[in-house]
PDB file of N, CA and C in Angstrom:
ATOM      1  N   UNK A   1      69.420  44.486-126.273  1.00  0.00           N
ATOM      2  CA  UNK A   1      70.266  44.080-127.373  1.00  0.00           C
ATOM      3  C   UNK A   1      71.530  44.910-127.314  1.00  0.00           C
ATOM      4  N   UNK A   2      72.352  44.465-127.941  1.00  0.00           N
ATOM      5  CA  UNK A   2      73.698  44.979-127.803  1.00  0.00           C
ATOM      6  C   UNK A   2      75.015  44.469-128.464  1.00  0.00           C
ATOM      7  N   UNK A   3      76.186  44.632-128.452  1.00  0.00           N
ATOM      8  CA  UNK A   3      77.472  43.463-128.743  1.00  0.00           C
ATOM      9  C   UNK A   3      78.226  43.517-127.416  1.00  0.00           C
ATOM     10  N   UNK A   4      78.387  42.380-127.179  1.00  0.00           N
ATOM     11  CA  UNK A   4      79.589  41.862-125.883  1.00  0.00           C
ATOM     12  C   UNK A   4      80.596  42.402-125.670  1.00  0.00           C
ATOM     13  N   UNK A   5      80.706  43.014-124.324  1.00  0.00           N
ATOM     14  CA  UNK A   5      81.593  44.094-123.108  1.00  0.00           C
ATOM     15  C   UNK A   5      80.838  45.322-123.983  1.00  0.00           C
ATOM     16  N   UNK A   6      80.002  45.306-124.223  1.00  0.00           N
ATOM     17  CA  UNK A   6      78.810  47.390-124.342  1.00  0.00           C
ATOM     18  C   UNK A   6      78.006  47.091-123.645  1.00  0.00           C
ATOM     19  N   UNK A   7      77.248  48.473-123.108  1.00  0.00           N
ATOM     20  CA  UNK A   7      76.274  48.141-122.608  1.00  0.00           C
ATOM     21  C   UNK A   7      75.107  48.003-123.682  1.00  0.00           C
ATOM     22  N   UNK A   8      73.753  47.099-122.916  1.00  0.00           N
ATOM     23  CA  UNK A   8      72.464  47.201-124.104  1.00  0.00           C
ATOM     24  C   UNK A   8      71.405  48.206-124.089  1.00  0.00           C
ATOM     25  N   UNK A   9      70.723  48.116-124.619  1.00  0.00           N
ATOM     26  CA  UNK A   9      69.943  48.982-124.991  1.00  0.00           C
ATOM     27  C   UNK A   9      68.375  48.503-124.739  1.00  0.00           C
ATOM     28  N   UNK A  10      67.368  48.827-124.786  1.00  0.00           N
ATOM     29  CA  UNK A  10      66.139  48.127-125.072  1.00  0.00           C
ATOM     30  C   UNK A  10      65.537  48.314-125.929  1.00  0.00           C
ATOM     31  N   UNK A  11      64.860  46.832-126.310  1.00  0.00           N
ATOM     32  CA  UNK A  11      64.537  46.704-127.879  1.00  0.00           C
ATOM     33  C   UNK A  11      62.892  47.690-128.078  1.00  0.00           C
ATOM     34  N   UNK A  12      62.941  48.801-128.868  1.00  0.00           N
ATOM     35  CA  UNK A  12      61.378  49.609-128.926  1.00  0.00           C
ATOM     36  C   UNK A  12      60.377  48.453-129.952  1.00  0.00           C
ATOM     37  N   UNK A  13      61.180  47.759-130.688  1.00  0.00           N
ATOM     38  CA  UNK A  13      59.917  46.969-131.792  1.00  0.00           C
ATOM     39  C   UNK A  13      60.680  45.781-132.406  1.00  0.00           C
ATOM     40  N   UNK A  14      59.976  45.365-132.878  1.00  0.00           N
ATOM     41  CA  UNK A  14      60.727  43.830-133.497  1.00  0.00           C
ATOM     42  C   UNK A  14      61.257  44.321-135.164  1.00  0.00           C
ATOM     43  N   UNK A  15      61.354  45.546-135.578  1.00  0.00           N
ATOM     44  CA  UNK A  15      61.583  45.681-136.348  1.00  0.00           C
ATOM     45  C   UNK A  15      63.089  46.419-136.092  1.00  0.00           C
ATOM     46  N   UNK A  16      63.236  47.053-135.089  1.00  0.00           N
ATOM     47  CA  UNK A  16      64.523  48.001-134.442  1.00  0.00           C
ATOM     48  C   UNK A  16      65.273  46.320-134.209  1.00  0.00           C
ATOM     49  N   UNK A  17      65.168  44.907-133.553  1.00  0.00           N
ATOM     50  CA  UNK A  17      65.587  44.301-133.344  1.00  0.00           C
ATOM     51  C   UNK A  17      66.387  43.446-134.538  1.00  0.00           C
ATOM     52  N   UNK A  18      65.013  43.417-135.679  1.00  0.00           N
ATOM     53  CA  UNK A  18      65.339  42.740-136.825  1.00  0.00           C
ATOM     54  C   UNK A  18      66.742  43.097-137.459  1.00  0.00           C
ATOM     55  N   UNK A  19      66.733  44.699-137.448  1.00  0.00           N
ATOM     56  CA  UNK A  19      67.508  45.608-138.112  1.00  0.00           C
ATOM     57  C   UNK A  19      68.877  45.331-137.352  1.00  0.00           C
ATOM     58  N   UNK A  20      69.084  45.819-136.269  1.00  0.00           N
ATOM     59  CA  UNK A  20      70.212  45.673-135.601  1.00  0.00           C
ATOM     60  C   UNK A  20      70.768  44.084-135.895  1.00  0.00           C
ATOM     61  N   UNK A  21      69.760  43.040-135.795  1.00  0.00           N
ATOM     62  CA  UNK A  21      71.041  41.735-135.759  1.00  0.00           C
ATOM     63  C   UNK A  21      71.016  41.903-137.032  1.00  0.00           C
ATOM     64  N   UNK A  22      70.420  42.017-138.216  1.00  0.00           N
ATOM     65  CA  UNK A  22      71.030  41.564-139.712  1.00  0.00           C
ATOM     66  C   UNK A  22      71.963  42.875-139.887  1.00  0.00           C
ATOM     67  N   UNK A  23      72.125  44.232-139.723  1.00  0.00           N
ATOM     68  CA  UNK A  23      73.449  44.830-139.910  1.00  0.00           C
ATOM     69  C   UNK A  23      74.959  44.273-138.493  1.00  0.00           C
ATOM     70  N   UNK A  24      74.560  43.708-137.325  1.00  0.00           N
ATOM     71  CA  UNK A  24      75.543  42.951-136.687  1.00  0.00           C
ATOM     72  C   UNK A  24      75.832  41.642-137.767  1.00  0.00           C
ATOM     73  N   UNK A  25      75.108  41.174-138.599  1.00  0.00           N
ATOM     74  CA  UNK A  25      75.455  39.982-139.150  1.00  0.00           C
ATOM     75  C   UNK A  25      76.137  40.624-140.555  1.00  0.00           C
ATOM     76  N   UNK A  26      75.596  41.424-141.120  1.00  0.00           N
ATOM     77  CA  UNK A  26      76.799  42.081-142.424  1.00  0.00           C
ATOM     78  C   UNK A  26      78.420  42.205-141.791  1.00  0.00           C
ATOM     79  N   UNK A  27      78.116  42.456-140.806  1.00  0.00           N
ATOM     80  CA  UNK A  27      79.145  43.658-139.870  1.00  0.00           C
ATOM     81  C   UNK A  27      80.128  42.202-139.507  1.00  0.00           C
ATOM     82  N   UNK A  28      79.432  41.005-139.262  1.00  0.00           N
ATOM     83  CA  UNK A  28      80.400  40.458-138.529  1.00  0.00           C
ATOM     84  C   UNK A  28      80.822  40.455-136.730  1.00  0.00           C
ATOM     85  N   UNK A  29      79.824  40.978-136.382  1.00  0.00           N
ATOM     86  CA  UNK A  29      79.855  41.001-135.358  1.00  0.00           C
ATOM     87  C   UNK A  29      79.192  40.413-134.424  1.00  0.00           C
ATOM     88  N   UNK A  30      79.104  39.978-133.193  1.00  0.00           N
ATOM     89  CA  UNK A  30      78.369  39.123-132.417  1.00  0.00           C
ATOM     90  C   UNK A  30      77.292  40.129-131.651  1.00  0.00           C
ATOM     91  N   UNK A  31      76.022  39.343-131.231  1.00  0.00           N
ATOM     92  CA  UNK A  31      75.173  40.009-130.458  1.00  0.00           C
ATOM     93  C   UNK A  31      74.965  39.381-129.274  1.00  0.00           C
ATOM     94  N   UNK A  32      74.304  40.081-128.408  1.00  0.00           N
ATOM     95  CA  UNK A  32      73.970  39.756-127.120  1.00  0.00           C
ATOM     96  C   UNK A  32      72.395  40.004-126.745  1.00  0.00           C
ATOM     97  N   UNK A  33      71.800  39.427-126.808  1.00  0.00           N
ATOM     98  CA  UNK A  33      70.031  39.908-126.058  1.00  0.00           C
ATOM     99  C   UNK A  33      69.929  39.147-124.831  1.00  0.00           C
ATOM    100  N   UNK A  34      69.410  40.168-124.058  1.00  0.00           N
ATOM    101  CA  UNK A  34      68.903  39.728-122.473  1.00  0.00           C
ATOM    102  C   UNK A  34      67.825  39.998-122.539  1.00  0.00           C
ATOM    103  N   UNK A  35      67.154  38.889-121.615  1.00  0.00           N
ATOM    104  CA  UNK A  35      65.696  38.958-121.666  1.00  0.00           C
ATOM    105  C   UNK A  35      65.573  38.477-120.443  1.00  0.00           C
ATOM    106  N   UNK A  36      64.311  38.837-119.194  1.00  0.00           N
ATOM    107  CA  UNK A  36      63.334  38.811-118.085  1.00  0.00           C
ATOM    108  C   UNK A  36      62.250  37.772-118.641  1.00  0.00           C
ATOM    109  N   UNK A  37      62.325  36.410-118.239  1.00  0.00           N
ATOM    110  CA  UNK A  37      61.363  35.555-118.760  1.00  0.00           C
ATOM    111  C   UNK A  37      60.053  35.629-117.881  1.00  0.00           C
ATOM    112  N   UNK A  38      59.911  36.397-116.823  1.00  0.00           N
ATOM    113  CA  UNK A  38      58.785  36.663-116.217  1.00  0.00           C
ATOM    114  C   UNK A  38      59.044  37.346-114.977  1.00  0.00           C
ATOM    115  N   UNK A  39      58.150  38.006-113.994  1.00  0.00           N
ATOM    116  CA  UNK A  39      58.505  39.280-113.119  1.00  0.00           C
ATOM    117  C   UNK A  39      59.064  38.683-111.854  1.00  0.00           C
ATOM    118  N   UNK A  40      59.706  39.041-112.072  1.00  0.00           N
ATOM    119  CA  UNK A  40      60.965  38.588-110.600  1.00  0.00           C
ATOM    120  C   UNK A  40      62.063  37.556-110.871  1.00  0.00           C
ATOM    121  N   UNK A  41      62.285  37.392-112.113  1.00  0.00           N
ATOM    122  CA  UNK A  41      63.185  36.542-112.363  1.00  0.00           C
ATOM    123  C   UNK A  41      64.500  37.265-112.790  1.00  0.00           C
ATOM    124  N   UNK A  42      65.219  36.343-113.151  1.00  0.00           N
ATOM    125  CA  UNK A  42      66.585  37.015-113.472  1.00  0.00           C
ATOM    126  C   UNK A  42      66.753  37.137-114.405  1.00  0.00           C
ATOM    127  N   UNK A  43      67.770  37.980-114.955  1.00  0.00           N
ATOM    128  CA  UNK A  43      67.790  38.413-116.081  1.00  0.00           C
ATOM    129  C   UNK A  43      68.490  37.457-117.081  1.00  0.00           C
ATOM    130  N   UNK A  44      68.652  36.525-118.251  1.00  0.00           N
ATOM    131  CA  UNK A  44      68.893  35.805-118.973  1.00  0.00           C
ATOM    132  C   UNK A  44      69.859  36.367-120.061  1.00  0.00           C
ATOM    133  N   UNK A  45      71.083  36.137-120.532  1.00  0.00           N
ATOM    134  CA  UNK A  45      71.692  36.596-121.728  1.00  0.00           C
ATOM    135  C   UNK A  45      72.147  35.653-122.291  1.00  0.00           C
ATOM    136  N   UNK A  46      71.503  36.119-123.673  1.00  0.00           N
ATOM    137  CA  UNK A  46      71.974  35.082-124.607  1.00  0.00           C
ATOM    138  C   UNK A  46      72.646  35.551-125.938  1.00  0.00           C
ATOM    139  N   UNK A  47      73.913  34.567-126.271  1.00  0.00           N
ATOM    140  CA  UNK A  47      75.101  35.539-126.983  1.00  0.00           C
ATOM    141  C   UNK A  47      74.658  35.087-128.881  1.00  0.00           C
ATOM    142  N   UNK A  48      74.749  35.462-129.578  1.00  0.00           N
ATOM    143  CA  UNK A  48      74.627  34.895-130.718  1.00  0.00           C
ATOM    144  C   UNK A  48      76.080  35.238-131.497  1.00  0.00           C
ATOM    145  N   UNK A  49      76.286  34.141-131.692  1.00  0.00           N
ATOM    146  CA  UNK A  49      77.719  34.115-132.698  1.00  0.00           C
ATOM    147  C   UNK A  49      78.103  34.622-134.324  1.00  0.00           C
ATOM    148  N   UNK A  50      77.670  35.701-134.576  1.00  0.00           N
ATOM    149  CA  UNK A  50      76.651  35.871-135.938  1.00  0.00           C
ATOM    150  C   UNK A  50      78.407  36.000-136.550  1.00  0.00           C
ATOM    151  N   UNK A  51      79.269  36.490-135.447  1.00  0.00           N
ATOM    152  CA  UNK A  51      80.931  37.244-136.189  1.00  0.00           C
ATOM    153  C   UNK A  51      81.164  35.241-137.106  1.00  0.00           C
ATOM    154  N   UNK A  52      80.769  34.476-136.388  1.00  0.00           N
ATOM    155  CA  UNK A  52      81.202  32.942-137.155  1.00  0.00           C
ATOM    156  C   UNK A  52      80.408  32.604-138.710  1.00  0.00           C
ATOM    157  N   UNK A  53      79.332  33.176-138.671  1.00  0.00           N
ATOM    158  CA  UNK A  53      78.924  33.241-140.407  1.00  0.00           C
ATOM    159  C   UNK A  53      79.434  34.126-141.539  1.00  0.00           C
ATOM    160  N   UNK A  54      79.392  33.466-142.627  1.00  0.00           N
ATOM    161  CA  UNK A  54      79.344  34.364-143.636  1.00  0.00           C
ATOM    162  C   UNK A  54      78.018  34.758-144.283  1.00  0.00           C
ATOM    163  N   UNK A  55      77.906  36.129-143.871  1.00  0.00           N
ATOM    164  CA  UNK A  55      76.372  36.899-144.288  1.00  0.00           C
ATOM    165  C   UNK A  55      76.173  37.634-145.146  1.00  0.00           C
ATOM    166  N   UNK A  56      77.505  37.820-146.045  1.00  0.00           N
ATOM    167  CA  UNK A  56      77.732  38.877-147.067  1.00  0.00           C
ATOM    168  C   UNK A  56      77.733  38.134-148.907  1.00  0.00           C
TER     169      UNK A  56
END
């Protein structure tokens, strides 16, 4: 997880994940999660547009 041009981080729990996108979504800011859909594959990123809602 991360925001677009940073580097990411890896997610420790679904609760560290939860947290990070709903303060990126107060914040206005967009996220990025990459994910390994199984071993030897490539790595997948997917952008979420959260900076286009209003979350406040």
């Amino acid at each position: 997880m991360g925001f677009p041009d940073a580097e990411t981080e890896a997610v420790r729990s679904l609760d560290d994940l939860r947290w990070f996108v709903a303060q990126a979504a107060l914040g206005g800011k967009d996220v990025v999660l990459s994910a390994r859909p199984g071993a030897g594959a490539a790595v997948r990123s997917y952008r979420l547009p959260l900076s286009s809602i209003d979350a406040r």
